[in-house]
PDB file of N, CA and C in Angstrom:
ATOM      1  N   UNK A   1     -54.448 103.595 -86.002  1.00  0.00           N
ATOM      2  CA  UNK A   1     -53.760 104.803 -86.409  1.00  0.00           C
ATOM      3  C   UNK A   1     -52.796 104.442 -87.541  1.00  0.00           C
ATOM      4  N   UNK A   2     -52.814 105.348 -88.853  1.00  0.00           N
ATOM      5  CA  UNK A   2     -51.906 104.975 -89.966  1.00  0.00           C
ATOM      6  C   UNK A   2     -50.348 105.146 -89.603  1.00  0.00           C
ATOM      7  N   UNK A   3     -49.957 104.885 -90.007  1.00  0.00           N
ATOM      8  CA  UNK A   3     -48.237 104.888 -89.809  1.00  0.00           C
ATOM      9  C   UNK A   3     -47.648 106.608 -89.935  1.00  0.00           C
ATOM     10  N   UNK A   4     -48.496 106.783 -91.015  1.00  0.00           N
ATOM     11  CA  UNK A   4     -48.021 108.535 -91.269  1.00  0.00           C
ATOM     12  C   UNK A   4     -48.466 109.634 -90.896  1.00  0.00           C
ATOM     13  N   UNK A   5     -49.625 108.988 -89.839  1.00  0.00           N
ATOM     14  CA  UNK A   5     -50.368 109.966 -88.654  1.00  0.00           C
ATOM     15  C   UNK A   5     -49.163 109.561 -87.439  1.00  0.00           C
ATOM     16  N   UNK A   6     -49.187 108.599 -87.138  1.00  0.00           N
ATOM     17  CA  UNK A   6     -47.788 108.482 -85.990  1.00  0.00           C
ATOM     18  C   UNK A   6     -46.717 109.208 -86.293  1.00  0.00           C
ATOM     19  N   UNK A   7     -46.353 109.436 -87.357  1.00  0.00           N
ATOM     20  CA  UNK A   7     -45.196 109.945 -87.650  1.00  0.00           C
ATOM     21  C   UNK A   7     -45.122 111.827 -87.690  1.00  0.00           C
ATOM     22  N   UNK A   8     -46.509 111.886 -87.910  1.00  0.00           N
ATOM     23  CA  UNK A   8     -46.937 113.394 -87.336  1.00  0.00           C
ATOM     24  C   UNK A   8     -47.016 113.728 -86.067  1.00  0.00           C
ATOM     25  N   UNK A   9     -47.797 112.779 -85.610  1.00  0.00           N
ATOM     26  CA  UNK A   9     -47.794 112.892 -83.969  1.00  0.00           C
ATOM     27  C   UNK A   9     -46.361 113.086 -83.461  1.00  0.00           C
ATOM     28  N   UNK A  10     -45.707 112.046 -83.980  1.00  0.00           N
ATOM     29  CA  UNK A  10     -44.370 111.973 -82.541  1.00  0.00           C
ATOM     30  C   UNK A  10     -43.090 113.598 -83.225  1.00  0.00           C
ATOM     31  N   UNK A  11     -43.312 113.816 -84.495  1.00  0.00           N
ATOM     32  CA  UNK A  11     -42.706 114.945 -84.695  1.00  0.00           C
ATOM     33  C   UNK A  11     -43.026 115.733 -84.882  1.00  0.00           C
ATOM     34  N   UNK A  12     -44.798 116.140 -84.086  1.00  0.00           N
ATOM     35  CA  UNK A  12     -44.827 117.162 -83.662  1.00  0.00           C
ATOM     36  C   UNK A  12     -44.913 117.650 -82.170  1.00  0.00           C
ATOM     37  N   UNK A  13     -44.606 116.515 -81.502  1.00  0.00           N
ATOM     38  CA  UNK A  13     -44.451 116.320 -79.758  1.00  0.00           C
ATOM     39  C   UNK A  13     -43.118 116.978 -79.853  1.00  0.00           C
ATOM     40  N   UNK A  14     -42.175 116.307 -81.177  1.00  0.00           N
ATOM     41  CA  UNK A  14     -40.820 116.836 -80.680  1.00  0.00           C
ATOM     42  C   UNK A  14     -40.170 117.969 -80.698  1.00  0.00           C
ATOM     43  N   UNK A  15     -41.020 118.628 -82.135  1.00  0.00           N
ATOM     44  CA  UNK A  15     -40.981 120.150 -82.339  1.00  0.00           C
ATOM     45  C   UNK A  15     -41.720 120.789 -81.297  1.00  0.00           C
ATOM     46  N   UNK A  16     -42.829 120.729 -80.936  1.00  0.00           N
ATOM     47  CA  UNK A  16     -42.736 121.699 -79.752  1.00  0.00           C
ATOM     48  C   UNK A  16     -42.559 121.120 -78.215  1.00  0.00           C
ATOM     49  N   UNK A  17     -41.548 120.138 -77.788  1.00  0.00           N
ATOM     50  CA  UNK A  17     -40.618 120.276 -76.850  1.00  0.00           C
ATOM     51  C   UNK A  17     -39.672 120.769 -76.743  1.00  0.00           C
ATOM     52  N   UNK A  18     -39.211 121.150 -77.955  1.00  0.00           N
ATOM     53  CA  UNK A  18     -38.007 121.658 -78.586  1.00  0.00           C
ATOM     54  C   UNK A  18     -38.535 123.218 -78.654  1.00  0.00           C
ATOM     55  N   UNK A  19     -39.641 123.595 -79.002  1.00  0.00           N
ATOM     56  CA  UNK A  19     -39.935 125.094 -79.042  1.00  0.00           C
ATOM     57  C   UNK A  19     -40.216 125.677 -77.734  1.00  0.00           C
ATOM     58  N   UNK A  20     -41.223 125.022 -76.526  1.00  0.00           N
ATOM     59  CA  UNK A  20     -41.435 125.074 -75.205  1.00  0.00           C
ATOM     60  C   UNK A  20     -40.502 126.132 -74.758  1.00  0.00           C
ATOM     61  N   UNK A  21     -39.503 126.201 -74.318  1.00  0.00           N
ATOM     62  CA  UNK A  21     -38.731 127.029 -74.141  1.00  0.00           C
ATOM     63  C   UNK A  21     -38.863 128.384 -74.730  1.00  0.00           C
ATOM     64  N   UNK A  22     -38.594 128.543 -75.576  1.00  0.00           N
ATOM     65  CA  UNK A  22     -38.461 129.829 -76.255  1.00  0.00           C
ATOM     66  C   UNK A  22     -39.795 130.171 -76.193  1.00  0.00           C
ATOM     67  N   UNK A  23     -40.653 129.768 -76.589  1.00  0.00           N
ATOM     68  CA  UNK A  23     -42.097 130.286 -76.650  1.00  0.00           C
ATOM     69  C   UNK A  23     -42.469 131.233 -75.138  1.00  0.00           C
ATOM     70  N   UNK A  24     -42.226 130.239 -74.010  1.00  0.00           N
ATOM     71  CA  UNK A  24     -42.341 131.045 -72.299  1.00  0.00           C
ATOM     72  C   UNK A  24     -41.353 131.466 -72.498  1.00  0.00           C
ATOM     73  N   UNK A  25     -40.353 132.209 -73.018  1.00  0.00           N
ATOM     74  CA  UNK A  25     -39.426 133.364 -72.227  1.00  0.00           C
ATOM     75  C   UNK A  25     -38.298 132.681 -71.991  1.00  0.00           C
ATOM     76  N   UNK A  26     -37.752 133.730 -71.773  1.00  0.00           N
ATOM     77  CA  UNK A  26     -36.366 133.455 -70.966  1.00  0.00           C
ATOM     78  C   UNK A  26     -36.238 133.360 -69.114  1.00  0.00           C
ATOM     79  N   UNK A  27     -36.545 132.291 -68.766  1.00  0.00           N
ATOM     80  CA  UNK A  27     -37.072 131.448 -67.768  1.00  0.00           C
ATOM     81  C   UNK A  27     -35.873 130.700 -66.204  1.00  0.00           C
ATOM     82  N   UNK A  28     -35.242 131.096 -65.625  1.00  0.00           N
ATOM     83  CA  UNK A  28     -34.200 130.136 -65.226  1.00  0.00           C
ATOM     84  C   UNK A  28     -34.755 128.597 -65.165  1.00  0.00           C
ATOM     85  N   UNK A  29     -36.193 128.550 -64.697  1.00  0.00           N
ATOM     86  CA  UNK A  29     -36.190 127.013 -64.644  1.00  0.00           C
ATOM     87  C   UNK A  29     -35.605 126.362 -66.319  1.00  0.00           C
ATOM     88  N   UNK A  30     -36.343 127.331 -67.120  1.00  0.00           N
ATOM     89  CA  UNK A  30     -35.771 126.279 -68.445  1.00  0.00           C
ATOM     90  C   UNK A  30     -34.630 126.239 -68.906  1.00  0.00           C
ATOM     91  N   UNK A  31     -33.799 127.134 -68.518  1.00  0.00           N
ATOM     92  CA  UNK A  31     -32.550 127.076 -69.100  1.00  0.00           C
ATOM     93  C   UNK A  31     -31.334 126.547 -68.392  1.00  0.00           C
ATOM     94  N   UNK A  32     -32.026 126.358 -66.886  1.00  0.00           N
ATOM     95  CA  UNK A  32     -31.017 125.569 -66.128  1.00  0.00           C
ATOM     96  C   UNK A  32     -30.744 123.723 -66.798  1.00  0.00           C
ATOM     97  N   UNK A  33     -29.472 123.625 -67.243  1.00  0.00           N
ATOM     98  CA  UNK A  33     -29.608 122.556 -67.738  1.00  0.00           C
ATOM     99  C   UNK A  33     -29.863 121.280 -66.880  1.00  0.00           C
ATOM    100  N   UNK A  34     -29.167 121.415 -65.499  1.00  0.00           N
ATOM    101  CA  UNK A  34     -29.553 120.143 -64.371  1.00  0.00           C
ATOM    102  C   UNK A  34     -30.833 120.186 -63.892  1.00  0.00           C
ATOM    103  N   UNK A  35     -31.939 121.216 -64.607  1.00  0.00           N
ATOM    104  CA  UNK A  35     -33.017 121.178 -63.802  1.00  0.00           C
ATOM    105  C   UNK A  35     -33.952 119.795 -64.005  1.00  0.00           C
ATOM    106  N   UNK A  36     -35.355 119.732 -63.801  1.00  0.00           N
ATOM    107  CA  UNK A  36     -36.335 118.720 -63.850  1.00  0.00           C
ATOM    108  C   UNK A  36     -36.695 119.264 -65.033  1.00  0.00           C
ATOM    109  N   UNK A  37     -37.275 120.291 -65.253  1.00  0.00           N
ATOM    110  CA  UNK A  37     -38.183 120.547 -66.082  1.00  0.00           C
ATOM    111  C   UNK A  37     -37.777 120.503 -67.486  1.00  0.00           C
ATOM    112  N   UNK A  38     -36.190 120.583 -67.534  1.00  0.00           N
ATOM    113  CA  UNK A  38     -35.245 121.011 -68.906  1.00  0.00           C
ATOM    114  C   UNK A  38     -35.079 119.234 -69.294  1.00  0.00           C
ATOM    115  N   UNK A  39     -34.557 118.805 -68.380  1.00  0.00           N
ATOM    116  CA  UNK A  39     -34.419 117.364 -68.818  1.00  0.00           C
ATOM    117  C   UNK A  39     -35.753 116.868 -69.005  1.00  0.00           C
ATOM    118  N   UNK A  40     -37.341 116.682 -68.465  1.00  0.00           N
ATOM    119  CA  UNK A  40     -38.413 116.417 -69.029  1.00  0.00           C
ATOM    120  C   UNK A  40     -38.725 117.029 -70.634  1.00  0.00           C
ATOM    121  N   UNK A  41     -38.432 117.770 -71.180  1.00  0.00           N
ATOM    122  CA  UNK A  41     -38.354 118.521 -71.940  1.00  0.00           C
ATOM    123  C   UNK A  41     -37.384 118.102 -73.134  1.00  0.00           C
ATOM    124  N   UNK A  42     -36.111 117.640 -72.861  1.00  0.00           N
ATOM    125  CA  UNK A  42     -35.047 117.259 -73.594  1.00  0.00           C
ATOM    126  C   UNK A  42     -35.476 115.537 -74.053  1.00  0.00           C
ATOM    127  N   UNK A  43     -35.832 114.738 -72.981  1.00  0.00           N
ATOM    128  CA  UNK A  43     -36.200 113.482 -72.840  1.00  0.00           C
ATOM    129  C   UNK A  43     -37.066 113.297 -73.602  1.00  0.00           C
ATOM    130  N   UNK A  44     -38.773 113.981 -73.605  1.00  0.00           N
ATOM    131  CA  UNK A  44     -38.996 113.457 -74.392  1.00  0.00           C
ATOM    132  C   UNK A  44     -39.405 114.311 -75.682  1.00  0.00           C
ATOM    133  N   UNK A  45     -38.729 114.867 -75.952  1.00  0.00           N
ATOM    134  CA  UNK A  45     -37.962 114.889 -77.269  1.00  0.00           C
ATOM    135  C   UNK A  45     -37.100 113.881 -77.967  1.00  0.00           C
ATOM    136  N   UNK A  46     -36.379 113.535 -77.359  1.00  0.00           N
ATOM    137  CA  UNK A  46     -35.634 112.682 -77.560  1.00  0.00           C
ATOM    138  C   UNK A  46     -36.346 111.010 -78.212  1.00  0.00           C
ATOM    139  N   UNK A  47     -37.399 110.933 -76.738  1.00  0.00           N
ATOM    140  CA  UNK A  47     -38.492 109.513 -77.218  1.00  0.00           C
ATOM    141  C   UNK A  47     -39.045 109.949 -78.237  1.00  0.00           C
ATOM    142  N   UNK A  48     -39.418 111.161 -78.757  1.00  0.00           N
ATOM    143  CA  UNK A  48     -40.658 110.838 -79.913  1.00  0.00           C
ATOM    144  C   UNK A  48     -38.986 110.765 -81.275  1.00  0.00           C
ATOM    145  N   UNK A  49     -38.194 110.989 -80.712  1.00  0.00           N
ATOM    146  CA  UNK A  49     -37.220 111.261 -82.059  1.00  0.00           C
ATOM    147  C   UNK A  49     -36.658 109.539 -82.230  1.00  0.00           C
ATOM    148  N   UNK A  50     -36.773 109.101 -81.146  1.00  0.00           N
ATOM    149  CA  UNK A  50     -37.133 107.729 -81.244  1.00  0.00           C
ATOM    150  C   UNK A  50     -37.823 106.792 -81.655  1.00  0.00           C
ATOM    151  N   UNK A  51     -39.152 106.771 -81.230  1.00  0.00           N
ATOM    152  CA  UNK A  51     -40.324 106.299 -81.823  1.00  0.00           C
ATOM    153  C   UNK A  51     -40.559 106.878 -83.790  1.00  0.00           C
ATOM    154  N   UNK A  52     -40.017 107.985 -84.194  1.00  0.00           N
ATOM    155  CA  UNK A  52     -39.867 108.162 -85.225  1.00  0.00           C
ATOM    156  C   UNK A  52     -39.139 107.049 -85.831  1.00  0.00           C
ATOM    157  N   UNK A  53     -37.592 107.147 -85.533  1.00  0.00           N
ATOM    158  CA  UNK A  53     -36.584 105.836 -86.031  1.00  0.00           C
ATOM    159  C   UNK A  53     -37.810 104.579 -86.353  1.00  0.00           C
ATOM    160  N   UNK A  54     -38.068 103.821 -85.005  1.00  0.00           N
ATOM    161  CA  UNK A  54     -38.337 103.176 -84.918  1.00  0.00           C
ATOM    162  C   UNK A  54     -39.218 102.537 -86.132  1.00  0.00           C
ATOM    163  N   UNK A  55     -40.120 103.409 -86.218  1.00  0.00           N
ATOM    164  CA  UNK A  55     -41.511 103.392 -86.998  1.00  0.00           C
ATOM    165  C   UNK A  55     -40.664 103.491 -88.460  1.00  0.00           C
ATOM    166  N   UNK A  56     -40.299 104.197 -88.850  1.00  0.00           N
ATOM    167  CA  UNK A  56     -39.837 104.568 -90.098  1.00  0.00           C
ATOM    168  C   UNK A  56     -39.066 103.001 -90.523  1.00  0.00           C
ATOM    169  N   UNK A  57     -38.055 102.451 -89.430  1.00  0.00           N
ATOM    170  CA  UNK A  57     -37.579 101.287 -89.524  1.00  0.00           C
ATOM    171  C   UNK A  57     -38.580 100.324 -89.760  1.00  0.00           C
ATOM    172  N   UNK A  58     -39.302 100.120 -89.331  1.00  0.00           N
ATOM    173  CA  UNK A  58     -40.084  98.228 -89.066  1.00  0.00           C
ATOM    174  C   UNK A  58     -41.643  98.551 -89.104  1.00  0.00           C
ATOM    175  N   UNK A  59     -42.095  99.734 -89.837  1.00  0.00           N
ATOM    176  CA  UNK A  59     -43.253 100.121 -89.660  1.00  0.00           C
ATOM    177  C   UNK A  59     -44.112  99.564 -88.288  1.00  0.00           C
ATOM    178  N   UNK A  60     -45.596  98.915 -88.473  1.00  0.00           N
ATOM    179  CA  UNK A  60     -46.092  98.496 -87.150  1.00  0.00           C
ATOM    180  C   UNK A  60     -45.844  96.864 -86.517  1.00  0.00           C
ATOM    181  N   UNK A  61     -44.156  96.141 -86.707  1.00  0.00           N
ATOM    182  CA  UNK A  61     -44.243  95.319 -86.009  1.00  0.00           C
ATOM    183  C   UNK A  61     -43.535  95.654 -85.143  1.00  0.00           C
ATOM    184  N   UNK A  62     -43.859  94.611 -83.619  1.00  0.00           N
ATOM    185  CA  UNK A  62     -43.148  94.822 -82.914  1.00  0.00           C
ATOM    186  C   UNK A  62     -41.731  94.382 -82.469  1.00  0.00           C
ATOM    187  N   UNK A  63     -41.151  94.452 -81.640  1.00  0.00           N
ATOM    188  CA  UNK A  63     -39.765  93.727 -81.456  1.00  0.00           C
ATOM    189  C   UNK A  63     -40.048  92.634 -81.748  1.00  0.00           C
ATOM    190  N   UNK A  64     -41.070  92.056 -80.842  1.00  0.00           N
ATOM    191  CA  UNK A  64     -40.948  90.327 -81.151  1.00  0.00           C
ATOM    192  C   UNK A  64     -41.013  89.720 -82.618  1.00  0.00           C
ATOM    193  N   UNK A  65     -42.097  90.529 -83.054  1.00  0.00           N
ATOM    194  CA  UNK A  65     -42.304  90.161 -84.610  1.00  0.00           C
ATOM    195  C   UNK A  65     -41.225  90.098 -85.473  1.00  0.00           C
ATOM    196  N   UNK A  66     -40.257  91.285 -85.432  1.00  0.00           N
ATOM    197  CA  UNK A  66     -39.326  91.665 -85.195  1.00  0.00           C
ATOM    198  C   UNK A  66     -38.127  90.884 -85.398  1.00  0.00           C
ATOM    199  N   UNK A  67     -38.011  89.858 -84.257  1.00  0.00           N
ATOM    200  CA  UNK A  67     -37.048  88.729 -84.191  1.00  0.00           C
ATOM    201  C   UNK A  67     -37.889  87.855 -84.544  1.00  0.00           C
ATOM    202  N   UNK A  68     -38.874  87.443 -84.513  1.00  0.00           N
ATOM    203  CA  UNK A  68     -39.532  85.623 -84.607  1.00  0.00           C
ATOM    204  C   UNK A  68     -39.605  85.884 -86.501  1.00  0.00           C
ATOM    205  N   UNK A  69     -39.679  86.448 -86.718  1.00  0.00           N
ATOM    206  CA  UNK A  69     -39.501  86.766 -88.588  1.00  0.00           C
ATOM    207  C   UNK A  69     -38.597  87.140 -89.265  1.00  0.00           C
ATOM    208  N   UNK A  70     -37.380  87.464 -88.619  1.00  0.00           N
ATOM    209  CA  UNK A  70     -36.005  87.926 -88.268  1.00  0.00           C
ATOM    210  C   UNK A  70     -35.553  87.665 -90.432  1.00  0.00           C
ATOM    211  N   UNK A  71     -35.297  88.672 -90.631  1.00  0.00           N
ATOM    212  CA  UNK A  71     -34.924  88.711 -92.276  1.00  0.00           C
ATOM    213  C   UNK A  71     -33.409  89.264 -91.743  1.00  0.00           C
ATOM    214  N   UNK A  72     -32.753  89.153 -92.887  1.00  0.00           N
ATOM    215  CA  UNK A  72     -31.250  89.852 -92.614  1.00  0.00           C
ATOM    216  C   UNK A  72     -31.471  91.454 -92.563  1.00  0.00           C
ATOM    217  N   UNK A  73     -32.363  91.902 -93.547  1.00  0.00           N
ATOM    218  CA  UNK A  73     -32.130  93.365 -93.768  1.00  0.00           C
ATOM    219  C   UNK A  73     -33.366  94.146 -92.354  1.00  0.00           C
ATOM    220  N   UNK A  74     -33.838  93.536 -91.441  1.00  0.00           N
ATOM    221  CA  UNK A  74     -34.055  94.247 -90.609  1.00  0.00           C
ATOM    222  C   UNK A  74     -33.346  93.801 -89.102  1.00  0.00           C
ATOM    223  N   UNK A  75     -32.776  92.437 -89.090  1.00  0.00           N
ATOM    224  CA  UNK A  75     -31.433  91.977 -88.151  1.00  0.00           C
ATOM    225  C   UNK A  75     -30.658  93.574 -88.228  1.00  0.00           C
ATOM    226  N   UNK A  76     -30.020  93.950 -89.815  1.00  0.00           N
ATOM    227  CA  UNK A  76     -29.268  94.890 -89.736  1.00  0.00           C
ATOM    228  C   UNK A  76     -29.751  96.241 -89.775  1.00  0.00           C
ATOM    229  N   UNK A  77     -30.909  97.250 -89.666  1.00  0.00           N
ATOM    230  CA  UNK A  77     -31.753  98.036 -89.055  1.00  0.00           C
ATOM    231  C   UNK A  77     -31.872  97.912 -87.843  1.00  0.00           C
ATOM    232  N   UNK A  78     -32.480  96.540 -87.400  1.00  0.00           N
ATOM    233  CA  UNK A  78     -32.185  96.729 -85.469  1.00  0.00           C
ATOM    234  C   UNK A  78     -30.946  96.869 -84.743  1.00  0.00           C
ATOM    235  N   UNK A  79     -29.760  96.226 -85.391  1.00  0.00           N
ATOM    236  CA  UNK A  79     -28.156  96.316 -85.341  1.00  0.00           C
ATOM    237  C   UNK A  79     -27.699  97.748 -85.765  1.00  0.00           C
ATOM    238  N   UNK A  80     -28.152  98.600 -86.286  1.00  0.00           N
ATOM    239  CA  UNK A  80     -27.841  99.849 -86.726  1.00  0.00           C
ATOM    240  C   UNK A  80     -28.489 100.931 -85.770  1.00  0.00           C
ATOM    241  N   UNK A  81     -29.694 100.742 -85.250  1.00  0.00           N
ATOM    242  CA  UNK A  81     -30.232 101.568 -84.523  1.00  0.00           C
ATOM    243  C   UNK A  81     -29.759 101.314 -82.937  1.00  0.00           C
ATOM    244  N   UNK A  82     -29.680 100.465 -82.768  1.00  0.00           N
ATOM    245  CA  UNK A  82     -28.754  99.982 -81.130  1.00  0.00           C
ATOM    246  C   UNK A  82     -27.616 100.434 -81.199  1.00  0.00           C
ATOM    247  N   UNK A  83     -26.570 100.760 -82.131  1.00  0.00           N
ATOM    248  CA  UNK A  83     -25.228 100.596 -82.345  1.00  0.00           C
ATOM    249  C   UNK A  83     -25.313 102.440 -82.753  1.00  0.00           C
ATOM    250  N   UNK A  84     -26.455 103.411 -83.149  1.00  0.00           N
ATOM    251  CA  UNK A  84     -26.312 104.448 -83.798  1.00  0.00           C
ATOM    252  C   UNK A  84     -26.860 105.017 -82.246  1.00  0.00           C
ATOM    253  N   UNK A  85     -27.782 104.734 -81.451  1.00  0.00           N
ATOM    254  CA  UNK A  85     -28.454 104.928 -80.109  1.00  0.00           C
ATOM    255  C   UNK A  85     -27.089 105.380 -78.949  1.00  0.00           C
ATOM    256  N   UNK A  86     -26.503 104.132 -79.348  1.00  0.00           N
ATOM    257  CA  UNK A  86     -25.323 103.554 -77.847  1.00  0.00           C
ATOM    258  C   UNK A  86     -24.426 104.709 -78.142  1.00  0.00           C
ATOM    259  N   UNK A  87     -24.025 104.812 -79.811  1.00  0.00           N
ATOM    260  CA  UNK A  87     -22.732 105.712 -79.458  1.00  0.00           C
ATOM    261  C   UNK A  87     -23.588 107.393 -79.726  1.00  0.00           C
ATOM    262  N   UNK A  88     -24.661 107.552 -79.736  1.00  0.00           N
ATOM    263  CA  UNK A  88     -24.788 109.021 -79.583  1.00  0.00           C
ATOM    264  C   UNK A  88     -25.135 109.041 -78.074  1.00  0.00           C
ATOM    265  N   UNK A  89     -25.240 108.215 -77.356  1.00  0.00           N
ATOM    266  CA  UNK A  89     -25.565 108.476 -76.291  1.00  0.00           C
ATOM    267  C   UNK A  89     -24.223 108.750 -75.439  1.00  0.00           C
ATOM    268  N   UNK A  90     -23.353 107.583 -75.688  1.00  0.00           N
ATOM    269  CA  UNK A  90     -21.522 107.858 -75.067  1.00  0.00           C
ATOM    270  C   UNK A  90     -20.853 109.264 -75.666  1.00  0.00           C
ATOM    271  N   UNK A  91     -21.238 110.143 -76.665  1.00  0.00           N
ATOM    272  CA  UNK A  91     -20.898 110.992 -77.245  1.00  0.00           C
ATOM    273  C   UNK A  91     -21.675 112.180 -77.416  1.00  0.00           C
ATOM    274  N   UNK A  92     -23.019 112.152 -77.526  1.00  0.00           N
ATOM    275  CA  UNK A  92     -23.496 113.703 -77.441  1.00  0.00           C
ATOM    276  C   UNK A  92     -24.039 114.087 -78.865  1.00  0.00           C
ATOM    277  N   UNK A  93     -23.145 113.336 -79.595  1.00  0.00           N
ATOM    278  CA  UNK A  93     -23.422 113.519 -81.119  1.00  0.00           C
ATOM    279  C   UNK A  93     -24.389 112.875 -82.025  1.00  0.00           C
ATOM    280  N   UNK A  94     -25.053 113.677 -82.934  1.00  0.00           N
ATOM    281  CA  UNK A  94     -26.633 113.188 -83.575  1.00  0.00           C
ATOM    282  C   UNK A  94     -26.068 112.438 -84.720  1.00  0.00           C
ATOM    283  N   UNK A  95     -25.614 113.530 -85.667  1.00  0.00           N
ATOM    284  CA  UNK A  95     -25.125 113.544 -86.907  1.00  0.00           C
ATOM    285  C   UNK A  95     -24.541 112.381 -87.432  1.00  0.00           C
ATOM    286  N   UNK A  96     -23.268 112.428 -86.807  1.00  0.00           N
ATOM    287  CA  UNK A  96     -22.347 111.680 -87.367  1.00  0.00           C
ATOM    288  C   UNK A  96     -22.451 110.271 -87.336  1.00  0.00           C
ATOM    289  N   UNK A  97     -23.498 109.524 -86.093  1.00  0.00           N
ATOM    290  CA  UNK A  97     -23.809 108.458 -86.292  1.00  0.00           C
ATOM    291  C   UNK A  97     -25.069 107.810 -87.034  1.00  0.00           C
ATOM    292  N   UNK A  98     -25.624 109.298 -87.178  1.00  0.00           N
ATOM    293  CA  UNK A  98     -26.925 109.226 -88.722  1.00  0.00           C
ATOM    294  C   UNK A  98     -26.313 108.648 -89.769  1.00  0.00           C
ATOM    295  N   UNK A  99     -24.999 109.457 -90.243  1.00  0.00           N
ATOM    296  CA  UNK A  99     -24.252 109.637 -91.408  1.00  0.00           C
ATOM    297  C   UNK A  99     -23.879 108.217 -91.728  1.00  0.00           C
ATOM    298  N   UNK A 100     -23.334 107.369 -90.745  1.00  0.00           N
ATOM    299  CA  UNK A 100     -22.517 106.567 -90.393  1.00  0.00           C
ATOM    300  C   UNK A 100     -23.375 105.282 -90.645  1.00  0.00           C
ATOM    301  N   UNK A 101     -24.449 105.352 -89.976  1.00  0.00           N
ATOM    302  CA  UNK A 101     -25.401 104.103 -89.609  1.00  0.00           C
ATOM    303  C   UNK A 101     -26.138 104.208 -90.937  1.00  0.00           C
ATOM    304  N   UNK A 102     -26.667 105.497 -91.976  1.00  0.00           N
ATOM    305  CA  UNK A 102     -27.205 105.278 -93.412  1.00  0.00           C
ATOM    306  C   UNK A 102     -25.903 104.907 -93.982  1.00  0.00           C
ATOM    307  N   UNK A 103     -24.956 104.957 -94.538  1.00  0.00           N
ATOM    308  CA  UNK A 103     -24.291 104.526 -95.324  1.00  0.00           C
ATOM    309  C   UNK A 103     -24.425 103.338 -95.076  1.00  0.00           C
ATOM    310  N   UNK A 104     -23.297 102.695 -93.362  1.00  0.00           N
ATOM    311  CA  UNK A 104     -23.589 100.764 -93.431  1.00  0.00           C
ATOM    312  C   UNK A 104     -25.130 100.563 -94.243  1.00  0.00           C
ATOM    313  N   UNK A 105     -25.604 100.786 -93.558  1.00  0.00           N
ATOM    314  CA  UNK A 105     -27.206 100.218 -94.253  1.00  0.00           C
ATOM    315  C   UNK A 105     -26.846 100.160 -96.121  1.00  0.00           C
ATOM    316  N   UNK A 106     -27.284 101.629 -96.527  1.00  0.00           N
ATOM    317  CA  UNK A 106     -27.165 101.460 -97.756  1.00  0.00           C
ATOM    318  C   UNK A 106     -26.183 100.487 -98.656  1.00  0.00           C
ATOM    319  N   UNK A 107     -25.274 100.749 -98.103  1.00  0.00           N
ATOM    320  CA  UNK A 107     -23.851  99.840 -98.812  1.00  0.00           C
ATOM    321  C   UNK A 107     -24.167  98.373 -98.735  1.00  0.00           C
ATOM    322  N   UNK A 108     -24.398  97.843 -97.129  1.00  0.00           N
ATOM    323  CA  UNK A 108     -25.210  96.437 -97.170  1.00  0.00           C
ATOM    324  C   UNK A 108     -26.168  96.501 -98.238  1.00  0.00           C
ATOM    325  N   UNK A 109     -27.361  96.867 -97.550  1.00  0.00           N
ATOM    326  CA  UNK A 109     -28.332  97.007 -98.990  1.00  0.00           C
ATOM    327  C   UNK A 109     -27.964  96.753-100.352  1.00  0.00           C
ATOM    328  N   UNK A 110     -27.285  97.630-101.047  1.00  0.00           N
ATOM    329  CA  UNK A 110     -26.438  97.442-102.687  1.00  0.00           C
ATOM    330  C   UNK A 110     -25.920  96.373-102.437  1.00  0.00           C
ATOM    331  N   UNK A 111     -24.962  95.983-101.711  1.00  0.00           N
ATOM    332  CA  UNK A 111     -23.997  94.716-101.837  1.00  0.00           C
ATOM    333  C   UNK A 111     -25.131  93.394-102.015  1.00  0.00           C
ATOM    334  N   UNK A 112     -26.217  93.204-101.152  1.00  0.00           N
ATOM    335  CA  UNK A 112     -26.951  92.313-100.873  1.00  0.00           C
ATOM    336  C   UNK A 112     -27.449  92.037-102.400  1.00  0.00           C
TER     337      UNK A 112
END
């Protein structure tokens, strides 16, 4: 599978997990936020918005490859995505650690 068929696939799993809802109605199972079905729903959304990062980062190697070939500028991509992961997860917030985690990058990047 090409890299930019994956990248269709997993964002279009995420757009319609994200649409699911609205499409069936106005539903209590879906809108209850502690339910099963809302968090299956939220989750993996979430993984394919993941597996996006991922891919976009290090195209098709894997972790190991990953580290056993270990360059500085993807040390600091895997250090950016752990560190952009951890605090949207302690916080709730998408954005600001997008914002946050492209600049370090870029700025490394130029400086390098």
């Amino acid at each position: 599978m090409e890299h930019a068929d994956l990248l269709m696939i997993a964002a279009g799993t995420a757009i319609f997990f994200r649409l699911v809802p609205f499409l069936l109605g106005r539903r209590d199972a879906l809108f209850h936020r502690t339910g099963k079905f809302y968090r299956f729903l939220s989750y993996s959304a979430q993984a394919m918005l993941g597996v996006m990062c991922f891919e976009s980062s290090f195209g098709k190697n894997s972790l190991t490859q990953i580290l056993y070939y270990a360059e500085v500028a993807d040390l600091l991509k895997l250090a950016l995505l752990v560190a952009a992961f951890s605090y949207t997860a302690l916080t709730q917030r998408v954005v600001a650690p997008f914002l946050l985690a492209a600049t370090i990058y870029f700025a490394t990047i130029f400086y390098l």
